[in-house]
C-alpha atoms as a PDB file:
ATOM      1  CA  UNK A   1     -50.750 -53.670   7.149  1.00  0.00           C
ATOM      2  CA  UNK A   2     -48.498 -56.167   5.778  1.00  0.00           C
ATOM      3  CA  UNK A   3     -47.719 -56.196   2.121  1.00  0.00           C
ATOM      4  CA  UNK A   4     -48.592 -59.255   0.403  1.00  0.00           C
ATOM      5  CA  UNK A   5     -49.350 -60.936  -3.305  1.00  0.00           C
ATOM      6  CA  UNK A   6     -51.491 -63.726  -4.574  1.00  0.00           C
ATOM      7  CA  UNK A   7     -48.736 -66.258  -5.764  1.00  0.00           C
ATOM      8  CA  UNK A   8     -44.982 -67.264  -4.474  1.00  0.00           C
ATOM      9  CA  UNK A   9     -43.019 -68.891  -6.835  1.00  0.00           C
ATOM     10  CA  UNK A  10     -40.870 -71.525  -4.288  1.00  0.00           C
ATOM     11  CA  UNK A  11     -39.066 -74.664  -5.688  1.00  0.00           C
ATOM     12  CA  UNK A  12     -40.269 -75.113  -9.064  1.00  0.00           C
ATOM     13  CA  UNK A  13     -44.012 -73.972  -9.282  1.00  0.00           C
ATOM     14  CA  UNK A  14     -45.698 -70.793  -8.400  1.00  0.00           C
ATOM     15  CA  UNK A  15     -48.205 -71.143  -4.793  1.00  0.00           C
ATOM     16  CA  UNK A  16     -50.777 -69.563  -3.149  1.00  0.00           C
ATOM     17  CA  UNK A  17     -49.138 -67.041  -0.589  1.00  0.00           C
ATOM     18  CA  UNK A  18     -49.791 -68.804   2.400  1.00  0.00           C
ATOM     19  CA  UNK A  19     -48.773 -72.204   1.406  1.00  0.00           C
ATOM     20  CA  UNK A  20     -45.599 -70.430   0.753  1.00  0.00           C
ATOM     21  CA  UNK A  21     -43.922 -72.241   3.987  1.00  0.00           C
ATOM     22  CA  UNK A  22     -40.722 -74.074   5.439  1.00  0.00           C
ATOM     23  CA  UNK A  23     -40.311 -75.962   8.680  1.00  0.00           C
ATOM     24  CA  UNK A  24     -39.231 -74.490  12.232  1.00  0.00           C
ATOM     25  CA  UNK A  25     -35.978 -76.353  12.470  1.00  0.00           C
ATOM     26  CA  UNK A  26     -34.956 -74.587   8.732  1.00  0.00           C
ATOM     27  CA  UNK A  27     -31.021 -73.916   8.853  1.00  0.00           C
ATOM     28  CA  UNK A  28     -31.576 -70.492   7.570  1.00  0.00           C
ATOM     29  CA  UNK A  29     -33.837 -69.415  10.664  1.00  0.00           C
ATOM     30  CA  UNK A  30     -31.015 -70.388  13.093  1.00  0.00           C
ATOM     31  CA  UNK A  31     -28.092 -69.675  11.168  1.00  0.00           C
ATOM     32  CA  UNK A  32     -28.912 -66.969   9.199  1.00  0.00           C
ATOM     33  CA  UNK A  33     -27.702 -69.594   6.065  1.00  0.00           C
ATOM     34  CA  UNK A  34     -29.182 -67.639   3.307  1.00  0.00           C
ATOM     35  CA  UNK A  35     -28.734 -65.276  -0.042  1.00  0.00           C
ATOM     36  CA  UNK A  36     -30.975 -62.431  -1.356  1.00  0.00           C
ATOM     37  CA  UNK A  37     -31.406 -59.924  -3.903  1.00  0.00           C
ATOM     38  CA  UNK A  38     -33.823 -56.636  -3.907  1.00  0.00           C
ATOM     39  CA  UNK A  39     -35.082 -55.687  -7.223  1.00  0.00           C
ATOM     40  CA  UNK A  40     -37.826 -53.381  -8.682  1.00  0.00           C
ATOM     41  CA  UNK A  41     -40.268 -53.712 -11.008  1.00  0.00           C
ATOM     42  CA  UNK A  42     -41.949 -50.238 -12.767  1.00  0.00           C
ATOM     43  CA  UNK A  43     -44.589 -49.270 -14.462  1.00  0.00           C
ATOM     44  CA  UNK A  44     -43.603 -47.462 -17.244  1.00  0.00           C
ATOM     45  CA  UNK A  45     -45.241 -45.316 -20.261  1.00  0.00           C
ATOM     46  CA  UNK A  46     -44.717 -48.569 -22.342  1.00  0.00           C
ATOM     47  CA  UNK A  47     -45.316 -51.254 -20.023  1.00  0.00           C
ATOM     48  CA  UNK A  48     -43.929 -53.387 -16.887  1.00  0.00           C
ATOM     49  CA  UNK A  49     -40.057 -53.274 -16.866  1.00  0.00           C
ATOM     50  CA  UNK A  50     -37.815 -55.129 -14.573  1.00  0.00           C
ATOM     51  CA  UNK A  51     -35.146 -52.546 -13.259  1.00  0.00           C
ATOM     52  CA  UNK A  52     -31.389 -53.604 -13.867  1.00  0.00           C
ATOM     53  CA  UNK A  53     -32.680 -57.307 -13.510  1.00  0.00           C
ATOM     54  CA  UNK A  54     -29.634 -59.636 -14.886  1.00  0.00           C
ATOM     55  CA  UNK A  55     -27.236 -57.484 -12.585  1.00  0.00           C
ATOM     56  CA  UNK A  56     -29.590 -58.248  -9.621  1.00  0.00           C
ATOM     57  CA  UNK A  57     -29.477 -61.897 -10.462  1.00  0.00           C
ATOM     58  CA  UNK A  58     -25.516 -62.017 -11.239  1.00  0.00           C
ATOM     59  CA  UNK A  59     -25.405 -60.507  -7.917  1.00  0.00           C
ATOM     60  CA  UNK A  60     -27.184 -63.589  -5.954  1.00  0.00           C
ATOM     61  CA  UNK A  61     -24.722 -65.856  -7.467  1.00  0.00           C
ATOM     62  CA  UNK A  62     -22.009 -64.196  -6.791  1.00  0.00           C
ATOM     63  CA  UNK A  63     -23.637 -64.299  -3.233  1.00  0.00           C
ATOM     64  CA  UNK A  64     -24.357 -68.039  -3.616  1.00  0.00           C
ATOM     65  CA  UNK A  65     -20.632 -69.122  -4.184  1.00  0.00           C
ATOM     66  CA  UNK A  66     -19.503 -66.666  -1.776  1.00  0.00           C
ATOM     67  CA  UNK A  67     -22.114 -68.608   1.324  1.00  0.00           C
ATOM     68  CA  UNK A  68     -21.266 -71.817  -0.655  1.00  0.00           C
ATOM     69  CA  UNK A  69     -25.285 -72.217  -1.054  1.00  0.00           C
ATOM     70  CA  UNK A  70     -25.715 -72.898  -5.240  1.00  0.00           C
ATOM     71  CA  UNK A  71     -28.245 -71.334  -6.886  1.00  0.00           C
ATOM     72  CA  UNK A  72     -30.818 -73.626  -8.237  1.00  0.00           C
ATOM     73  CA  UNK A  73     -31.170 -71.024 -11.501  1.00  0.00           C
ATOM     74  CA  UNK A  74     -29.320 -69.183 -13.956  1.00  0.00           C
ATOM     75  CA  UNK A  75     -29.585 -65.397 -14.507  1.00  0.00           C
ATOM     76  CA  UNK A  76     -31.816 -66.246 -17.576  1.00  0.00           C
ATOM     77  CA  UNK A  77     -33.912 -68.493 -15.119  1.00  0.00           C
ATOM     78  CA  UNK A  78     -34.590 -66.183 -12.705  1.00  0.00           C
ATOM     79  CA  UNK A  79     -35.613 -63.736 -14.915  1.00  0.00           C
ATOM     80  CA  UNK A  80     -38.090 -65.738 -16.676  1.00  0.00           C
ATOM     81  CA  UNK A  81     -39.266 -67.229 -12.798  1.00  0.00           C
ATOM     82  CA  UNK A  82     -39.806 -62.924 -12.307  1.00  0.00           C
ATOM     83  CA  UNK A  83     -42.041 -62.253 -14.835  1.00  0.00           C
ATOM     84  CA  UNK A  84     -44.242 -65.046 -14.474  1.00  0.00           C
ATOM     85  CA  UNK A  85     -44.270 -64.317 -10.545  1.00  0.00           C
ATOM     86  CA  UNK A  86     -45.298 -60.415 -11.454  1.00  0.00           C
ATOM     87  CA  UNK A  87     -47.763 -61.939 -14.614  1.00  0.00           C
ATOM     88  CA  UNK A  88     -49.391 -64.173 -12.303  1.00  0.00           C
ATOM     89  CA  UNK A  89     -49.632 -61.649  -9.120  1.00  0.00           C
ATOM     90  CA  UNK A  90     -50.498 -58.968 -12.152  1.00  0.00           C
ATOM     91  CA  UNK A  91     -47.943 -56.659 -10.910  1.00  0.00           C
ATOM     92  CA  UNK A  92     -46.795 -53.873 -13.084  1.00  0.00           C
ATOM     93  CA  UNK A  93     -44.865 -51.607 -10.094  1.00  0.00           C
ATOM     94  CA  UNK A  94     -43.465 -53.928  -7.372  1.00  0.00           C
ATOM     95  CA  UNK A  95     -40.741 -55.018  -5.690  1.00  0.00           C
ATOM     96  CA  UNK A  96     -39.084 -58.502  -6.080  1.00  0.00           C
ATOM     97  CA  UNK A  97     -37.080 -60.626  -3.344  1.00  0.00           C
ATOM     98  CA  UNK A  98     -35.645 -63.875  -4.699  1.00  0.00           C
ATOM     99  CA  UNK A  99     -34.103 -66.042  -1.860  1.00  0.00           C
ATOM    100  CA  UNK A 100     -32.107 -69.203  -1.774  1.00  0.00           C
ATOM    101  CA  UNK A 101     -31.186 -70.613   1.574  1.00  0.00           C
ATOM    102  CA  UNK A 102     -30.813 -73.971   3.119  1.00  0.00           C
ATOM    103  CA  UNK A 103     -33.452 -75.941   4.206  1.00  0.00           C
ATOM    104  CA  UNK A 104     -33.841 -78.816   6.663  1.00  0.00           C
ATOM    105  CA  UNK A 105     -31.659 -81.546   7.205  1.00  0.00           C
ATOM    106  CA  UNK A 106     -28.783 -80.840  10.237  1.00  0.00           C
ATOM    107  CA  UNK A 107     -28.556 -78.902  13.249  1.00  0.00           C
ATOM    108  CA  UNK A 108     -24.568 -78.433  13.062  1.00  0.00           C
ATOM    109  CA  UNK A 109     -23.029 -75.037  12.043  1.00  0.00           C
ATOM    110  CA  UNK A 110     -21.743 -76.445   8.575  1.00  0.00           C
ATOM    111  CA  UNK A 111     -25.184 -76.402   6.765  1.00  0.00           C
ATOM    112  CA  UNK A 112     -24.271 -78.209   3.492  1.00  0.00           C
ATOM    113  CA  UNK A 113     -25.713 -81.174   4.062  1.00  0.00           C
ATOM    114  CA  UNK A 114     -29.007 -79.303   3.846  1.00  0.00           C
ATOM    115  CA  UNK A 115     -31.163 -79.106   0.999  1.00  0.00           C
ATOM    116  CA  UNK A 116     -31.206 -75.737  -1.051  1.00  0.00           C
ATOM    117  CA  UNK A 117     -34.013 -74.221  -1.537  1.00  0.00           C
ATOM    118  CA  UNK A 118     -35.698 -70.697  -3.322  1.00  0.00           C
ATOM    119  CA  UNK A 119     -38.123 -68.640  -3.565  1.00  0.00           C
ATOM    120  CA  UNK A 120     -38.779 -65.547  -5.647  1.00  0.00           C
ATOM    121  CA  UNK A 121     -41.733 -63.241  -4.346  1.00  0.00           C
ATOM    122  CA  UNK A 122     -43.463 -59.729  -5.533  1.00  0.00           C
ATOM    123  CA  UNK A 123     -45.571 -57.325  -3.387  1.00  0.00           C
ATOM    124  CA  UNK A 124     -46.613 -53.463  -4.206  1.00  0.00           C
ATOM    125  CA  UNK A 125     -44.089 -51.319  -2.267  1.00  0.00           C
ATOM    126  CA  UNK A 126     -43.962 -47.147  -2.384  1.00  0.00           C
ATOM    127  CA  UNK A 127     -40.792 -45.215  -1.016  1.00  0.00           C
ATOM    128  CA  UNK A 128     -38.705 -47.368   1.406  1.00  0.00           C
ATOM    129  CA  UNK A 129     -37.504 -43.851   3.724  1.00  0.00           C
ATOM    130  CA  UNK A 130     -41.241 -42.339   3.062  1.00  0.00           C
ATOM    131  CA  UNK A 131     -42.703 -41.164   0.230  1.00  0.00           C
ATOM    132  CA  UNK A 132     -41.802 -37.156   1.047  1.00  0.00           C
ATOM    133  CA  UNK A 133     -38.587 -38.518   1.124  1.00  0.00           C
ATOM    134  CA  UNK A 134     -37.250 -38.142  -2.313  1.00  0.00           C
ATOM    135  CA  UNK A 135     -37.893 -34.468  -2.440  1.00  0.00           C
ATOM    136  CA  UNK A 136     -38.052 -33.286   0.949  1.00  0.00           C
ATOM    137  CA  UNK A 137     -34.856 -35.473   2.069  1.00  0.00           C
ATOM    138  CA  UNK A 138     -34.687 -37.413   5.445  1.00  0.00           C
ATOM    139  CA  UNK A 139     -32.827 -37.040   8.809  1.00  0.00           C
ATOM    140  CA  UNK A 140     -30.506 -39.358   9.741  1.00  0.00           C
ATOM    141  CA  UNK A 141     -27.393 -40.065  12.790  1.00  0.00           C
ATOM    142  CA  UNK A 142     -23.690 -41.173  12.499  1.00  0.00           C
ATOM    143  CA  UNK A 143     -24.097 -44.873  14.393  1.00  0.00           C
ATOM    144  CA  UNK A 144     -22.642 -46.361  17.126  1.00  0.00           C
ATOM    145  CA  UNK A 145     -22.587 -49.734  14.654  1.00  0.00           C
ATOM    146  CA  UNK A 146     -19.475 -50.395  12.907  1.00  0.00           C
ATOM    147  CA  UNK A 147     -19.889 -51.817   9.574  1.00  0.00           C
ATOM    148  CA  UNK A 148     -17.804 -55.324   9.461  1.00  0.00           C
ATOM    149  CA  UNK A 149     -14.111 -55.461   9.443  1.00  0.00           C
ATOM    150  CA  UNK A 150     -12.251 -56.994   7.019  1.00  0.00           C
ATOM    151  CA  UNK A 151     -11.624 -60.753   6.956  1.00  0.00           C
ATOM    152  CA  UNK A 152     -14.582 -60.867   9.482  1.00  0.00           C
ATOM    153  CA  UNK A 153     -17.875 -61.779   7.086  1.00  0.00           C
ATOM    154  CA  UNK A 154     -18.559 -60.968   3.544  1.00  0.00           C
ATOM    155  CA  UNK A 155     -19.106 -57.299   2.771  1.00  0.00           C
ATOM    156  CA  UNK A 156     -19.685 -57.740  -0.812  1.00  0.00           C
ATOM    157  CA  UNK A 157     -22.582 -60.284  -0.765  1.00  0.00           C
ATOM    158  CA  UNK A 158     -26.108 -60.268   0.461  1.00  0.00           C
ATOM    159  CA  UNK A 159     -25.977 -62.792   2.852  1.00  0.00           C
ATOM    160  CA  UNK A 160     -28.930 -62.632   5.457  1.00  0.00           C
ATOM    161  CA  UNK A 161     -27.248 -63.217   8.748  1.00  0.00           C
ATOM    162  CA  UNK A 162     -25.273 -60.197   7.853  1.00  0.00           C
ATOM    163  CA  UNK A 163     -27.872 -57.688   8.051  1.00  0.00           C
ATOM    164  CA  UNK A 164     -28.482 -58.163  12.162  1.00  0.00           C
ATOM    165  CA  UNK A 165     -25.696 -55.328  11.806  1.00  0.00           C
ATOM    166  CA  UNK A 166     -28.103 -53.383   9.795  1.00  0.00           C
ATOM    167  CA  UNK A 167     -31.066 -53.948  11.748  1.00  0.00           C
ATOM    168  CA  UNK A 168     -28.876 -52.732  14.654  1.00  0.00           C
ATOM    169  CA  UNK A 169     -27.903 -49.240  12.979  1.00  0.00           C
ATOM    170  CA  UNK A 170     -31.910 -48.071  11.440  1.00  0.00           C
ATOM    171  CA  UNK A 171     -33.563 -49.575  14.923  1.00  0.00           C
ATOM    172  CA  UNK A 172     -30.997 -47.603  16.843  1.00  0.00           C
ATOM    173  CA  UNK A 173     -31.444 -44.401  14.522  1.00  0.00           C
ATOM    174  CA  UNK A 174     -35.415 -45.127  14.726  1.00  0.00           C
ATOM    175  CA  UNK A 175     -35.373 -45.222  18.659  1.00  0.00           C
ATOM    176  CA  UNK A 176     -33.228 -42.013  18.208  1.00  0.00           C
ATOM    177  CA  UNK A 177     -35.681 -40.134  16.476  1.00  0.00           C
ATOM    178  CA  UNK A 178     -33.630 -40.281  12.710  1.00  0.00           C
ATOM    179  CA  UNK A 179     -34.999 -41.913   9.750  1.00  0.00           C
ATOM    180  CA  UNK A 180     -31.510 -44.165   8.798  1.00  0.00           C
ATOM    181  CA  UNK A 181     -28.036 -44.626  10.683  1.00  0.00           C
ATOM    182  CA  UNK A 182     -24.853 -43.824   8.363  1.00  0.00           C
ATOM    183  CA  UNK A 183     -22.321 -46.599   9.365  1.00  0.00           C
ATOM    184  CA  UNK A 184     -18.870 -46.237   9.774  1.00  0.00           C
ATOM    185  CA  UNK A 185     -16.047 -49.063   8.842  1.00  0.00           C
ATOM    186  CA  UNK A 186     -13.620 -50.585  11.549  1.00  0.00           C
ATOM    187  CA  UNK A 187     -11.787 -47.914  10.252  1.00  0.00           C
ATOM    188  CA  UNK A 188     -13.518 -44.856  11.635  1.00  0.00           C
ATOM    189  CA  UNK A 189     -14.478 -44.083   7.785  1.00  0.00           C
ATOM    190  CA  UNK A 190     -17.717 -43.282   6.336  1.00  0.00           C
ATOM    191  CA  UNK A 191     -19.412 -46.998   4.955  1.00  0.00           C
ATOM    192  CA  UNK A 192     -23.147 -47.054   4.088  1.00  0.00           C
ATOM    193  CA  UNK A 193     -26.872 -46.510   5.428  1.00  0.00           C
ATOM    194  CA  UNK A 194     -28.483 -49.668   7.111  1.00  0.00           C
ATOM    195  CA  UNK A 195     -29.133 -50.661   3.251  1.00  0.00           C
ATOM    196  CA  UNK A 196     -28.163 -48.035   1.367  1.00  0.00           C
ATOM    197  CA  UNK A 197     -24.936 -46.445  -0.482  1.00  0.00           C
ATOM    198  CA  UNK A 198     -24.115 -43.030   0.195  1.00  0.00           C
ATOM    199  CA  UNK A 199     -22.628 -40.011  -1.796  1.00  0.00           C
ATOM    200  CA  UNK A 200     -21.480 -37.273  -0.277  1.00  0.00           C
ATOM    201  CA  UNK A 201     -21.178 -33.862  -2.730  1.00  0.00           C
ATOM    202  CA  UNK A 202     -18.572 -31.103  -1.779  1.00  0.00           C
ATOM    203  CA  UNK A 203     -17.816 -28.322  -4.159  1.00  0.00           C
ATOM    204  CA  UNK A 204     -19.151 -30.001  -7.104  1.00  0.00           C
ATOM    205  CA  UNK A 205     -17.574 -33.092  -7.018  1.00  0.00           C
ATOM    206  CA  UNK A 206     -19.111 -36.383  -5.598  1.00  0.00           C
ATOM    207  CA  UNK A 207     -17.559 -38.395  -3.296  1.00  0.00           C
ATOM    208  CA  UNK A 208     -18.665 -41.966  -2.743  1.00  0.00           C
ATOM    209  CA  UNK A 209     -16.668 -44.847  -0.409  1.00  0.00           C
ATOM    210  CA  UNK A 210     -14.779 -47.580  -2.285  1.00  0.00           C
ATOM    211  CA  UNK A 211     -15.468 -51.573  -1.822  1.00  0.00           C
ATOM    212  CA  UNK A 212     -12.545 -51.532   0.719  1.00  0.00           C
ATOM    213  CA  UNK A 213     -14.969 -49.671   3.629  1.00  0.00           C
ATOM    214  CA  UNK A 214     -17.316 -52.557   4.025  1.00  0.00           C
ATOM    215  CA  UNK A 215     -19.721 -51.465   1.437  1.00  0.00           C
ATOM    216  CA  UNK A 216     -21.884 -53.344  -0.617  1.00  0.00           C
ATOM    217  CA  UNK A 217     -21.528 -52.862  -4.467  1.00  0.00           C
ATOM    218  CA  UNK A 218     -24.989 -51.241  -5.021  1.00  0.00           C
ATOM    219  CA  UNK A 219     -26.501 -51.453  -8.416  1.00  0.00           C
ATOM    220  CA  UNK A 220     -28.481 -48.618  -7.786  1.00  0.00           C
ATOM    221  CA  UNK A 221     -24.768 -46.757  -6.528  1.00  0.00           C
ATOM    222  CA  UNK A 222     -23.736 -47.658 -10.337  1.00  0.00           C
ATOM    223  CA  UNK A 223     -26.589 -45.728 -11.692  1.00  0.00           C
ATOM    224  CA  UNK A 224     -25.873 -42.239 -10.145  1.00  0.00           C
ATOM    225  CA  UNK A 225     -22.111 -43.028 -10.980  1.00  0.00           C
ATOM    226  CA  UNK A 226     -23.142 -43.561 -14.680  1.00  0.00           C
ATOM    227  CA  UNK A 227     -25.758 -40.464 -14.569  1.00  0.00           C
ATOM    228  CA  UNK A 228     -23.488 -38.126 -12.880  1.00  0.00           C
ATOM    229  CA  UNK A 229     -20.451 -38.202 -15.456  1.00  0.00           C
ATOM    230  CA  UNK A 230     -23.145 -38.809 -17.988  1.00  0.00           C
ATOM    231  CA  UNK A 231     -23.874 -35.053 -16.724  1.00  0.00           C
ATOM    232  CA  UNK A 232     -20.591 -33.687 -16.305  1.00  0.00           C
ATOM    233  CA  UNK A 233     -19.908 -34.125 -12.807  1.00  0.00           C
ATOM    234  CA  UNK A 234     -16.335 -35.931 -11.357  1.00  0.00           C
ATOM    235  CA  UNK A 235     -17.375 -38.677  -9.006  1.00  0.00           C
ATOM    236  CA  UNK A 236     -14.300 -39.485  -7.174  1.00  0.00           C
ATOM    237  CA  UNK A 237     -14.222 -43.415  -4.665  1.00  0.00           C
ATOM    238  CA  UNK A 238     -12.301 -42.470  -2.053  1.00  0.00           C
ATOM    239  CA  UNK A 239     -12.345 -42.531   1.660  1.00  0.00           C
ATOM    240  CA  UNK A 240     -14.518 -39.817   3.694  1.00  0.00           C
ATOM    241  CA  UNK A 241     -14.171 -38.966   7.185  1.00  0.00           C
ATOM    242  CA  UNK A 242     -16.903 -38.710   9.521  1.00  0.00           C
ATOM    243  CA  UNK A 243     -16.441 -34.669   9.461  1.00  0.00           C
ATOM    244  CA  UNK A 244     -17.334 -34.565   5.637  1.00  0.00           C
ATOM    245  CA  UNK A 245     -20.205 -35.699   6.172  1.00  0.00           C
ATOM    246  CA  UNK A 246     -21.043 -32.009   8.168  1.00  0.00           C
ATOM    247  CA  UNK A 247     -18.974 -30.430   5.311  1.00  0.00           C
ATOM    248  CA  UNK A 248     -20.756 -31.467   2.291  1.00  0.00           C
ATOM    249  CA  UNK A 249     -23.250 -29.262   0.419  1.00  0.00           C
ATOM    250  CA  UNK A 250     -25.320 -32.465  -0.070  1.00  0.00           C
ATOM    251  CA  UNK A 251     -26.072 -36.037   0.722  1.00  0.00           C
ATOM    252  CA  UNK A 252     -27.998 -38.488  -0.749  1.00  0.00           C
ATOM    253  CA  UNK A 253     -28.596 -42.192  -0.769  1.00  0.00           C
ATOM    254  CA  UNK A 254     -28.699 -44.889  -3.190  1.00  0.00           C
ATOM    255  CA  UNK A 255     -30.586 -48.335  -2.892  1.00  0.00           C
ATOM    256  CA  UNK A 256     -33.087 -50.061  -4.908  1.00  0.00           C
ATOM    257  CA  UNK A 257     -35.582 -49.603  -1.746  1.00  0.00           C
ATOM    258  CA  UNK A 258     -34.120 -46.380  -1.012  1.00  0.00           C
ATOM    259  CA  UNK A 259     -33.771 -45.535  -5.077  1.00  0.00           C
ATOM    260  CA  UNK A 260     -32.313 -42.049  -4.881  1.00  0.00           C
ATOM    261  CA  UNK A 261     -33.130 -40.313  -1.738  1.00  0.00           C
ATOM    262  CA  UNK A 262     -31.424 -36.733  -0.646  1.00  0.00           C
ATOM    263  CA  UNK A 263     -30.222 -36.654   3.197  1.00  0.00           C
ATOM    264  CA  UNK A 264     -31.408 -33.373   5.030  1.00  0.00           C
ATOM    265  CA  UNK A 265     -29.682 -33.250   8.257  1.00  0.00           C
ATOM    266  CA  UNK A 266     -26.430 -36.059   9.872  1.00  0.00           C
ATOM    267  CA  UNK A 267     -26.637 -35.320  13.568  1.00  0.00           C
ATOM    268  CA  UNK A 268     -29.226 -32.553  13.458  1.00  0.00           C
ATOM    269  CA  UNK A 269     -26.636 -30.526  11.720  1.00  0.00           C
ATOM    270  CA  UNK A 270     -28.378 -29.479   8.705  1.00  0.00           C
ATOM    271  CA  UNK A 271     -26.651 -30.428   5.114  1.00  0.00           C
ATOM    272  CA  UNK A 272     -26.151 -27.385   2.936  1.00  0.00           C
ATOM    273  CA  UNK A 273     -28.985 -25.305   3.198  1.00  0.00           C
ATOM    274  CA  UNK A 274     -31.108 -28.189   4.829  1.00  0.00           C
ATOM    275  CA  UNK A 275     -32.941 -28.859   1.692  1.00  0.00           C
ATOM    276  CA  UNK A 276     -32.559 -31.117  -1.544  1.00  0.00           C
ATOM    277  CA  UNK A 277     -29.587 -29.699  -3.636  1.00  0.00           C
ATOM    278  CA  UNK A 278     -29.456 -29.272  -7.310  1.00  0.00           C
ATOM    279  CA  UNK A 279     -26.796 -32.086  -8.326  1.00  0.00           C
ATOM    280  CA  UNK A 280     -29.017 -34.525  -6.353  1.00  0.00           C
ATOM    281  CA  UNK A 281     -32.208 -33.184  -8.162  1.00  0.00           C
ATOM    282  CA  UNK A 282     -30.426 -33.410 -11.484  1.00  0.00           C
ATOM    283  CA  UNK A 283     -29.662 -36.880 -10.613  1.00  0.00           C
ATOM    284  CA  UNK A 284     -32.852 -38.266  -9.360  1.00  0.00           C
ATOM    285  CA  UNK A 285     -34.455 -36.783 -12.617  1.00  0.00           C
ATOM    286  CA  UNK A 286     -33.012 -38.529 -14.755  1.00  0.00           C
ATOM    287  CA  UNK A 287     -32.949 -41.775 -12.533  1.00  0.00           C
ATOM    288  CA  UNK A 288     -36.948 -41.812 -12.332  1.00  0.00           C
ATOM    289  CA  UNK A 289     -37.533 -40.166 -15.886  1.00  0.00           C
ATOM    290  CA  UNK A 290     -36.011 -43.513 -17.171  1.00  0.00           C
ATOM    291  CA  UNK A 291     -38.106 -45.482 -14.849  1.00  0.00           C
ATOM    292  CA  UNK A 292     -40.856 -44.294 -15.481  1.00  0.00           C
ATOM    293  CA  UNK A 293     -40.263 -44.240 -19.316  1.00  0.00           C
ATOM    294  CA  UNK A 294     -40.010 -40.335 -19.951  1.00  0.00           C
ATOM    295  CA  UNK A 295     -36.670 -40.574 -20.399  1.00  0.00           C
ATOM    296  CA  UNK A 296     -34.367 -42.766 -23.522  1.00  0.00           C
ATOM    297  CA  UNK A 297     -33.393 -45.814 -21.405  1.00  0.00           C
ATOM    298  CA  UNK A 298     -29.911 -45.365 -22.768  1.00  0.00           C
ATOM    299  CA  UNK A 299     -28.426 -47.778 -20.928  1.00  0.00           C
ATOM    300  CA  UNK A 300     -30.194 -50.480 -21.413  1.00  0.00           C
ATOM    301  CA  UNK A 301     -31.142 -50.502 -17.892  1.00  0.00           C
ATOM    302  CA  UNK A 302     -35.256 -51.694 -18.061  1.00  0.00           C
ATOM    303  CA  UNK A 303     -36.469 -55.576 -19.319  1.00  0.00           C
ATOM    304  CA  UNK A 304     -39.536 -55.396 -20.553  1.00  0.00           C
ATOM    305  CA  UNK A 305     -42.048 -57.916 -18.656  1.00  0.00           C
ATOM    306  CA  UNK A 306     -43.720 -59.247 -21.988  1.00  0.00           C
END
């Protein structure tokens, strides 16, 4: 059943869901001429809290100059435009798209004559990879996808005609039997999930792929940086071959869908012992203990809805 809300805030004022529309010949549903952002909202001990929120929001402009599409709001916009979309939907756990694309007004390739517009919606939403997932760890395949080379589209920003090269790597992977694809760059290096970071742990020490192997700069990838050294463990960027990822004593990935989910088998080759390790627990307990307000949010990390 498809997930849905009451209200849609789109251009200004907040609408019923299904009045929530564009037109057929939109630029954005033929070119693909569009920016997004995935955010979460959680309920927490004290209340609603918007998860890493301004970051999300610096993020879409930095995706808006990069498409050349300006954002009709500032950071501090959006984030007001969020909590009256999750106040008016009365939302306290959710997850939030914002979207700016261009509307209707030319056929051609070169969209800028086309009027901008946004929308910024909330719907409930449980684990992205299954909600057994973050314990029990998912299954998952080595792609036949390539990630983007270099100087071909825009690895750092969230630019929707981009992600036809995700849905090709999880569709594959689904028809396959696996959960998620892992991507590898032009390179023949380890990149990212369909839409997720990646960390790969080997004797201790976490290894995660730099910018330079067509990754996107997860938010979510910044977290379990910060809480891993917060906890004494080296996190080292650097470039991992495919074989690593057989090597390692654990996996896990990183996305605000995905939050922090272990991977239990590349290949069918079991990682480790096949089962979540104890650096990715460690991780993911202090991840969700802050989310859900058990833990000091000592990073400043959670805006309050009210």
């Amino acid at each position: 059943m498809p997930m849905k809300a009451d209200y849609i805030w789109m251009n200004g004022e907040l609408l019923p869901w299904d009045q929530a529309t564009v037109h057929v010949f939109t630029h954005a549903l033929h070119y693909g001429s569009s920016v997004f952002e995935g955010i979460r909202a959680y309920e927490t001990r004290h209340g609603p809290a918007i998860f890493r929120g301004p970051e999300h929001f610096e993020r879409l402009l930095y995706s808006c100059k990069v498409a050349r599409i300006p954002s009709p709001l500032t950071v501090d916009e959006w984030m007001e435009v969020t909590r009256q979309v999750l106040k008016a939907n009365g939302l306290g756990s959710a997850y939030i798209r914002p979207l700016v694309f261009r509307g209707y007004e030319t056929l051609g390739v070169d969209g800028r004559s086309c009027p901008v517009e946004a929308i910024l919606a909330a719907v409930p939403w449980g684990r992205y990879l299954g909600p057994e997932a973050i314990e029990q760890g998912v299954d998952v395949q080595v792609s036949s996808w390539r990630r983007m080379a270099p100087d071909t589209l825009s690895a750092m920003a969230k630019i929707g005609g981009q992600y036809v090269n995700s849905q090709n790597i999880v569709m594959e992977a689904r028809d396959n039997g696996f959960v998620e694809g892992i991507a590898l760059d032009v390179h023949g290096y380890v990149s990212e999930g369909s839409g997720e970071n990646i960390f790969v742990i080997y004797r201790g020490v976490l290894h995660t792929p730099p910018l330079y192997n067509s990754i996107l700069g997860g938010i979510t990838r910044d977290c379990a940086v910060t809480i891993a050294r917060d906890l004494g463990y080296p996190v080292k960027e650097t470039t991992i071959p495919r074989e690593m990822l057989y090597l390692a004593d654990e996996i896990f990935f990183t996305g605000t869908a995905a939050e922090i989910t272990p991977v239990r088998s590349v290949d069918r080759l079991p990682v480790g012992d096949g089962r979540r390790g104890p650096i990715t627990q460690a991780i993911q307990e202090v991840f969700f203990g802050i989310v859900e307000g058990t833990h000091p949010d000592k990073w400043g990390w959670l805006t309050p809805v009210e």
